[in-house]
C-alpha atoms as a PDB file:
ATOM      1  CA  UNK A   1      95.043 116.333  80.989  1.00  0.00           C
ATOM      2  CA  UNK A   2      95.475 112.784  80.929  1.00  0.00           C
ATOM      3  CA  UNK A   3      96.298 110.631  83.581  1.00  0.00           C
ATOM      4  CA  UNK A   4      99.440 108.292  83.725  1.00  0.00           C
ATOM      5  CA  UNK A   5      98.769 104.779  83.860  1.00  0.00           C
ATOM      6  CA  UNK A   6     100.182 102.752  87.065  1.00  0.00           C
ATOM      7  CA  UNK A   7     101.891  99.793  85.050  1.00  0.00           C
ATOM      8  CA  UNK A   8     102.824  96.558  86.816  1.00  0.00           C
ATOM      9  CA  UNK A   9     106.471  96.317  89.046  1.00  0.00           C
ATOM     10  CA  UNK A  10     109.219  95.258  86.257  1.00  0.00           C
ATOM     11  CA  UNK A  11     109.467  92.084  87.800  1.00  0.00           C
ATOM     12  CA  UNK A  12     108.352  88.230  87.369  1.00  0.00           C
ATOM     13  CA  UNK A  13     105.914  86.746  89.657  1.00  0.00           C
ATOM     14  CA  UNK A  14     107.480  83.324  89.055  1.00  0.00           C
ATOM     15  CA  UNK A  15     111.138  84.016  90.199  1.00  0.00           C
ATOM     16  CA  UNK A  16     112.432  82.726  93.487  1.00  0.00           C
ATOM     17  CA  UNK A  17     113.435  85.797  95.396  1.00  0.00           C
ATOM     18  CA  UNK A  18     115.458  86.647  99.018  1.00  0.00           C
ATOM     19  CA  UNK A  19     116.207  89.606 101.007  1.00  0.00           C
ATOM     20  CA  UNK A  20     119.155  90.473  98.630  1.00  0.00           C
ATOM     21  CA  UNK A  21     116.861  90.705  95.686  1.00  0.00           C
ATOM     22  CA  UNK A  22     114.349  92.849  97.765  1.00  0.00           C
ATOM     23  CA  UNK A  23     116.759  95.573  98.636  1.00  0.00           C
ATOM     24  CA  UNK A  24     117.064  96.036  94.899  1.00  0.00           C
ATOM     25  CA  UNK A  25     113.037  96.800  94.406  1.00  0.00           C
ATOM     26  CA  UNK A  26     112.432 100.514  93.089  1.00  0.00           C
ATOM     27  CA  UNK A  27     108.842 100.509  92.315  1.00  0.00           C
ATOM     28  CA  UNK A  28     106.433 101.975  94.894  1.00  0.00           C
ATOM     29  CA  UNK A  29     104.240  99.661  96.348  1.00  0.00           C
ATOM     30  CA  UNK A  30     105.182  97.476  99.185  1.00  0.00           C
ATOM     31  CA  UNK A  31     105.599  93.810  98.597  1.00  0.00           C
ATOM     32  CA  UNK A  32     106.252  90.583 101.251  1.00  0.00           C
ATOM     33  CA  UNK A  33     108.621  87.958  99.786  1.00  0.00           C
ATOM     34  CA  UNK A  34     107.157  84.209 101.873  1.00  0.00           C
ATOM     35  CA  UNK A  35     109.273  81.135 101.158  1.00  0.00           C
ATOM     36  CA  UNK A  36     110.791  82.700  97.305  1.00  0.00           C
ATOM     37  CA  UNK A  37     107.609  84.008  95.991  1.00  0.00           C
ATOM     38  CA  UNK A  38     106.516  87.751  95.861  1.00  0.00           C
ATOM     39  CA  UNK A  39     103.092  88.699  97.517  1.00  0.00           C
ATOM     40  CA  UNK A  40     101.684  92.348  96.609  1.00  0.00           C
ATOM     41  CA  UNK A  41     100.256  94.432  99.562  1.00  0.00           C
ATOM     42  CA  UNK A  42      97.797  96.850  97.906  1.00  0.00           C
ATOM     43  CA  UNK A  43      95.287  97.883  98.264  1.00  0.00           C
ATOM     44  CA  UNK A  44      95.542 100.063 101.226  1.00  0.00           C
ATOM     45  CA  UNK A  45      94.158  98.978 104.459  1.00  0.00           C
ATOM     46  CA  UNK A  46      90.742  99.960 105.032  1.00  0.00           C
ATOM     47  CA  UNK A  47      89.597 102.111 107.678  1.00  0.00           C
ATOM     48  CA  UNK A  48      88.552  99.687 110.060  1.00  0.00           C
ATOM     49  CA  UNK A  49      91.889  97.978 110.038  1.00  0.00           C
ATOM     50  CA  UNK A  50      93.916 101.164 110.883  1.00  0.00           C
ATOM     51  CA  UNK A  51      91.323 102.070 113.946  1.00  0.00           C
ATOM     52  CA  UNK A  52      92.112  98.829 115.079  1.00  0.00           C
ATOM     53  CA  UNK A  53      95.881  98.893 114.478  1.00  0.00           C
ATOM     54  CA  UNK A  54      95.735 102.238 115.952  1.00  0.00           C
ATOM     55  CA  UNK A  55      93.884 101.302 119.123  1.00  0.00           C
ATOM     56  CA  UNK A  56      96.446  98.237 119.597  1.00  0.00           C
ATOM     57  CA  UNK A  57      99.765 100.040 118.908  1.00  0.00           C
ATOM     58  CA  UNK A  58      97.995 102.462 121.300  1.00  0.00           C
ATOM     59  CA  UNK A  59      97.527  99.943 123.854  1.00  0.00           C
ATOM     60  CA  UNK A  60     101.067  97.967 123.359  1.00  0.00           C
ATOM     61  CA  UNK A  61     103.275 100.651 122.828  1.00  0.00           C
ATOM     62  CA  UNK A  62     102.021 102.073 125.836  1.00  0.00           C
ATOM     63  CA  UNK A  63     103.007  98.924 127.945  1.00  0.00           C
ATOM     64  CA  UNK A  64     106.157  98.365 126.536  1.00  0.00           C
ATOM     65  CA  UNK A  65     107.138 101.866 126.819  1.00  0.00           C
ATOM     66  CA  UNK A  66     110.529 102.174 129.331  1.00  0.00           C
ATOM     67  CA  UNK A  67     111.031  98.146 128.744  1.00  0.00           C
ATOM     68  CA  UNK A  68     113.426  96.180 127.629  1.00  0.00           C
ATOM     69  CA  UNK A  69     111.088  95.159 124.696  1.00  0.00           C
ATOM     70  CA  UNK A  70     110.863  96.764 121.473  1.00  0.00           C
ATOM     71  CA  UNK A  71     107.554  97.719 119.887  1.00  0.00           C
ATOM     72  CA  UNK A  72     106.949  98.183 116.338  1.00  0.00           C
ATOM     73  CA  UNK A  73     103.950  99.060 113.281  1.00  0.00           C
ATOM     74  CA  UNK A  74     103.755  98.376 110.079  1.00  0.00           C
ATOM     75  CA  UNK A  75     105.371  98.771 107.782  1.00  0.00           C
ATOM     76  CA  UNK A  76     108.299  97.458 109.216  1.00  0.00           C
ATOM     77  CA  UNK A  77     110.272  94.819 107.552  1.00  0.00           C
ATOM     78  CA  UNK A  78     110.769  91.454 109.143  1.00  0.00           C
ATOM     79  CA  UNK A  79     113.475  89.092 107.803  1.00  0.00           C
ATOM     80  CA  UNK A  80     112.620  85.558 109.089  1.00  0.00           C
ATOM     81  CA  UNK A  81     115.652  83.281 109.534  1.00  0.00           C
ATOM     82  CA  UNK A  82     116.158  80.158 106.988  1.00  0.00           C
ATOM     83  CA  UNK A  83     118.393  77.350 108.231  1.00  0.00           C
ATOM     84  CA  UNK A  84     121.552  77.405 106.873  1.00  0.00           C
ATOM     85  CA  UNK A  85     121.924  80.808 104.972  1.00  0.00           C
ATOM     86  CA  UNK A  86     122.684  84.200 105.834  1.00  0.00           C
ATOM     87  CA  UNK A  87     120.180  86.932 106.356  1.00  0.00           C
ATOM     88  CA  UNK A  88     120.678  88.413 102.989  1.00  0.00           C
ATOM     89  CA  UNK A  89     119.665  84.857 101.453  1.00  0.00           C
ATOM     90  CA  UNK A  90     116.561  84.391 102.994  1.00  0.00           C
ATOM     91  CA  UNK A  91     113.470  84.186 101.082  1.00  0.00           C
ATOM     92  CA  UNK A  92     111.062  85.321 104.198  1.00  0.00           C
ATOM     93  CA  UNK A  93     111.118  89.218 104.165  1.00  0.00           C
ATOM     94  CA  UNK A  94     107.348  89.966 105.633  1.00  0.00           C
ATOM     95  CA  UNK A  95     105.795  93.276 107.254  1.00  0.00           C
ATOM     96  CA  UNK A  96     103.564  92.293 110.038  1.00  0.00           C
ATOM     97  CA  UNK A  97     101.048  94.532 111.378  1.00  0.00           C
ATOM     98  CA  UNK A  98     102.166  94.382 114.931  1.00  0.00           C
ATOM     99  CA  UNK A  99     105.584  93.056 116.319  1.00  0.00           C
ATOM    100  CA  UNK A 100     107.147  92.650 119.435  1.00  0.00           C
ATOM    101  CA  UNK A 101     110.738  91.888 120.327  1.00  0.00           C
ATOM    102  CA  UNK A 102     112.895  91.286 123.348  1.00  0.00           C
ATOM    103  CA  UNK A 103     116.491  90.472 121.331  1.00  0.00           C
ATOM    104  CA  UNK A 104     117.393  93.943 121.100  1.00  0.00           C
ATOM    105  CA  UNK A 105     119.881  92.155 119.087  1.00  0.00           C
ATOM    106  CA  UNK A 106     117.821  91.455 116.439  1.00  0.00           C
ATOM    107  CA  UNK A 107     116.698  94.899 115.652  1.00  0.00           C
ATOM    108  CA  UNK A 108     118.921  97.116 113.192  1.00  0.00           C
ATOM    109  CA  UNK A 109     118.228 100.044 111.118  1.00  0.00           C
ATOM    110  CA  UNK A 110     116.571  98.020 108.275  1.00  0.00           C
ATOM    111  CA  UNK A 111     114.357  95.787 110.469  1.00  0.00           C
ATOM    112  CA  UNK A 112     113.951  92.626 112.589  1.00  0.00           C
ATOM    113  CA  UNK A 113     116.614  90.163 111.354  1.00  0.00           C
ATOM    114  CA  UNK A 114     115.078  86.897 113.113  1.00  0.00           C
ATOM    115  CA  UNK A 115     112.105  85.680 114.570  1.00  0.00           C
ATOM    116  CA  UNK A 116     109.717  88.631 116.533  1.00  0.00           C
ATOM    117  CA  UNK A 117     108.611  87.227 120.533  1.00  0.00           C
ATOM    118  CA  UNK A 118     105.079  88.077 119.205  1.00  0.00           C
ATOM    119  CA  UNK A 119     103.311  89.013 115.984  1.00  0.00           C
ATOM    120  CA  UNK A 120      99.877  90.335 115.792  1.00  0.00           C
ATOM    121  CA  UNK A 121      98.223  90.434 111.992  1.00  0.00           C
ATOM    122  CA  UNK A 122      94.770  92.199 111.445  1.00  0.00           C
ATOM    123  CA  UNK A 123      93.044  90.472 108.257  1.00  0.00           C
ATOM    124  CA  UNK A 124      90.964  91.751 105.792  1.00  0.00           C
ATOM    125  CA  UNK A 125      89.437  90.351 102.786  1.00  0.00           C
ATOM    126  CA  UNK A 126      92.600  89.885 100.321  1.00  0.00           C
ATOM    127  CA  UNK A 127      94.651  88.779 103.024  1.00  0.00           C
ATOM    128  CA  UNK A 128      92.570  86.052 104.870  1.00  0.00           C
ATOM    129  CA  UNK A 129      94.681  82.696 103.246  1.00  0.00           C
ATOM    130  CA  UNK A 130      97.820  84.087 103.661  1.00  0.00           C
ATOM    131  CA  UNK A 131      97.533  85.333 106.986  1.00  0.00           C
ATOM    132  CA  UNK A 132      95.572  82.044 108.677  1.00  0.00           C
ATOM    133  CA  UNK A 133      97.464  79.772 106.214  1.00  0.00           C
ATOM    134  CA  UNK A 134     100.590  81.124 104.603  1.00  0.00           C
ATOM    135  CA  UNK A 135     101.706  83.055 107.701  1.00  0.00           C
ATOM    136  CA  UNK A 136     100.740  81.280 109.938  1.00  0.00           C
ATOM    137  CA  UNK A 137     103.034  78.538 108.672  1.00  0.00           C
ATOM    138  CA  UNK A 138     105.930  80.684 107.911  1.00  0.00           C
ATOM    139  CA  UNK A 139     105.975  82.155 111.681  1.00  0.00           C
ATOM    140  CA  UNK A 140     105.734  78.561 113.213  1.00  0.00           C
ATOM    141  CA  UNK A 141     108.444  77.888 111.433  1.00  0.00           C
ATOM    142  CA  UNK A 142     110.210  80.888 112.178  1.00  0.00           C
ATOM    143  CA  UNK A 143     109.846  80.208 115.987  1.00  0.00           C
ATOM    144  CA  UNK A 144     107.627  83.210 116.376  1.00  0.00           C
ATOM    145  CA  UNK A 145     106.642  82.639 120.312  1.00  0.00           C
ATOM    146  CA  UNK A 146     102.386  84.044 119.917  1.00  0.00           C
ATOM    147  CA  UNK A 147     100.628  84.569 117.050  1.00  0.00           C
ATOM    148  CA  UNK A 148      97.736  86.369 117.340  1.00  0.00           C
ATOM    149  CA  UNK A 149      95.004  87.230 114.363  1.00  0.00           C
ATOM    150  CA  UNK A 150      92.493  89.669 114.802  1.00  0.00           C
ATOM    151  CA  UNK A 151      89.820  89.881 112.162  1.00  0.00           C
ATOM    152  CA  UNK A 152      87.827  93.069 112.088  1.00  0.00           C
ATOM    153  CA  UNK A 153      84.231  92.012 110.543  1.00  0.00           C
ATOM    154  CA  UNK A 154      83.479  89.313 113.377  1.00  0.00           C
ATOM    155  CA  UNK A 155      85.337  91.349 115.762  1.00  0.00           C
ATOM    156  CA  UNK A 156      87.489  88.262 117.220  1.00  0.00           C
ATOM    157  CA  UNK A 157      91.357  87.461 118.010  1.00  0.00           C
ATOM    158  CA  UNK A 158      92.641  84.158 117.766  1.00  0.00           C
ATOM    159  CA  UNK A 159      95.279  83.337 119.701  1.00  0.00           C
ATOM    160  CA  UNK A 160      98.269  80.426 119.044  1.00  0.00           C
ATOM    161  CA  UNK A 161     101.195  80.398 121.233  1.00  0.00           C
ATOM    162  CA  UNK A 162     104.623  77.585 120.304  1.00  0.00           C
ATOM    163  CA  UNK A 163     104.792  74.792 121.975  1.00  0.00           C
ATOM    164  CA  UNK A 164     107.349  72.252 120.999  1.00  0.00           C
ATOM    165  CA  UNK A 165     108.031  73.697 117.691  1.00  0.00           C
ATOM    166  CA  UNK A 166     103.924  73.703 116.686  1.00  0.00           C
ATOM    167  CA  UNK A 167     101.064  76.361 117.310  1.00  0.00           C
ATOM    168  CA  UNK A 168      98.880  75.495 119.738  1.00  0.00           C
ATOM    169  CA  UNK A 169      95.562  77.511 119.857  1.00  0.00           C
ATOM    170  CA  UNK A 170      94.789  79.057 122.781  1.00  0.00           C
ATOM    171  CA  UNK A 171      91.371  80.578 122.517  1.00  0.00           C
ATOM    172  CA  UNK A 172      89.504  83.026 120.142  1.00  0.00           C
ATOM    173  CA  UNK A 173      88.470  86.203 121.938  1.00  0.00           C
ATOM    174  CA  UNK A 174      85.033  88.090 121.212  1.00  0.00           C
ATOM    175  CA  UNK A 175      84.908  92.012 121.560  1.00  0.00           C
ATOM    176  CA  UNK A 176      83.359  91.966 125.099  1.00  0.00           C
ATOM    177  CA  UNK A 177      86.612  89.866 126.981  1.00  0.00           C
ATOM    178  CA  UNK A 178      89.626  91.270 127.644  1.00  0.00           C
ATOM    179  CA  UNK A 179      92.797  89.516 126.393  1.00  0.00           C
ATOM    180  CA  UNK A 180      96.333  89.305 127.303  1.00  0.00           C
ATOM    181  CA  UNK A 181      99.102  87.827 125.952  1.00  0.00           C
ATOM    182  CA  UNK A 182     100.509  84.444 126.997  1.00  0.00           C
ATOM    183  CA  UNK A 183     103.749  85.911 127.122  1.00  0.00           C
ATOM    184  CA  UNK A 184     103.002  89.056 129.282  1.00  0.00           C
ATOM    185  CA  UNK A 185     100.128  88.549 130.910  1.00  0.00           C
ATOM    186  CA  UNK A 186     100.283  91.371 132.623  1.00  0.00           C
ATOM    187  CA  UNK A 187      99.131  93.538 129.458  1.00  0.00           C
ATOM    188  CA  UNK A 188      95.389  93.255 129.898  1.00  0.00           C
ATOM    189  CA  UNK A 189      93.576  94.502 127.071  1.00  0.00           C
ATOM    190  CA  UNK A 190      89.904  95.545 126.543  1.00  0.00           C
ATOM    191  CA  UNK A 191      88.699  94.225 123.224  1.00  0.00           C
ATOM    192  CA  UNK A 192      85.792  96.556 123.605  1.00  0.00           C
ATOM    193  CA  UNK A 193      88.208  99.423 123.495  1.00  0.00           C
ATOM    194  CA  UNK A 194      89.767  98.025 120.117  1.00  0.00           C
ATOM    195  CA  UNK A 195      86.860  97.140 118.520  1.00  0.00           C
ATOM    196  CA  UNK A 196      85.065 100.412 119.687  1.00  0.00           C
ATOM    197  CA  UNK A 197      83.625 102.261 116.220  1.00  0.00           C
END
């Protein structure tokens, strides 16, 4: 029997795109939309990046659980505000792999409409630019509070928290500390026990 080849999304890489256009998207495969232009997320995370997401939603959700604060995984669709235009105009739709947020206001059924308190993105190799580059920019921006990115293969977090509208970097964490973040510091969390194989 032969096998049905995957074609391409019906859709050019060159257009300018918002939130409007990505509620229209039929094809399978999940897609991030950063400043217009249309970002593919496959392939699948690998292994090591689930156990890790795992052992920090683990960690979080526990915490948060019974707070005011909202805890969510990917994939979970974040629609960053853009001076000016309305939600459905914006041209930052993104799915971080960790969020956290405190404006209950900002959560609906579709998503975060603004700016998470605190995004957490675990990198592999496809995704290294865009997260320590292209994100990174697009959540200063977006007045995302911490920013932290953990990358599996050296086993370290770096951590960048907003200060007067710019990221300042607070430290990168190895797998033996424990780490907290600036804005709850009373989460203390074991790298060892995220890292653990």
């Amino acid at each position: 029997m032969k096998k049905k080849a995957i074609s391409e999304p019906p859709i050019s890489y060159d257009k300018h795109y918002t939130y409007k256009d990505y509620l229209q998207f039929t094809f399978d495969e999940s897609v991030e939309i950063i400043k217009g232009r249309l970002f593919r997320m496959s392939p699948a995370p690998s292994s090591s990046h689930q156990w890790i997401s795992g052992n920090l939603f683990g960690k979080i959700y526990n915490h948060f659980s019974g707070k005011t604060c909202r805890f969510f995984a990917a994939p979970f669709d974040v629609i960053l505000p853009v001076a000016d235009k309305d939600f459905m105009d914006s041209d930052r739709v993104v799915q971080p792999d960790l969020v956290v947020i405190c404006d209950r206001n900002k959560i609906r059924e579709r998503g975060c409409f603004g700016a998470p308190d605190w995004i957490i993105e675990i990198i592999s190799s496809h995704t290294t630019k865009k997260d320590f580059q292209i994100k990174f920019d697009l959540y200063e921006e977006a007045g995302v509070r911490e920013y932290w990115i953990v990358e599996p293969r050296n086993q370290t977090v770096e951590v960048f928290t907003l200060e007067d509208d710019r990221y300042r970097r607070v430290k990168t964490y190895v797998s033996d500390d424990d780490i907290s973040p600036q804005l709850f510091p009373e989460l203390i969390i074991p790298l060892s026990d995220i890292f653990d194989a």
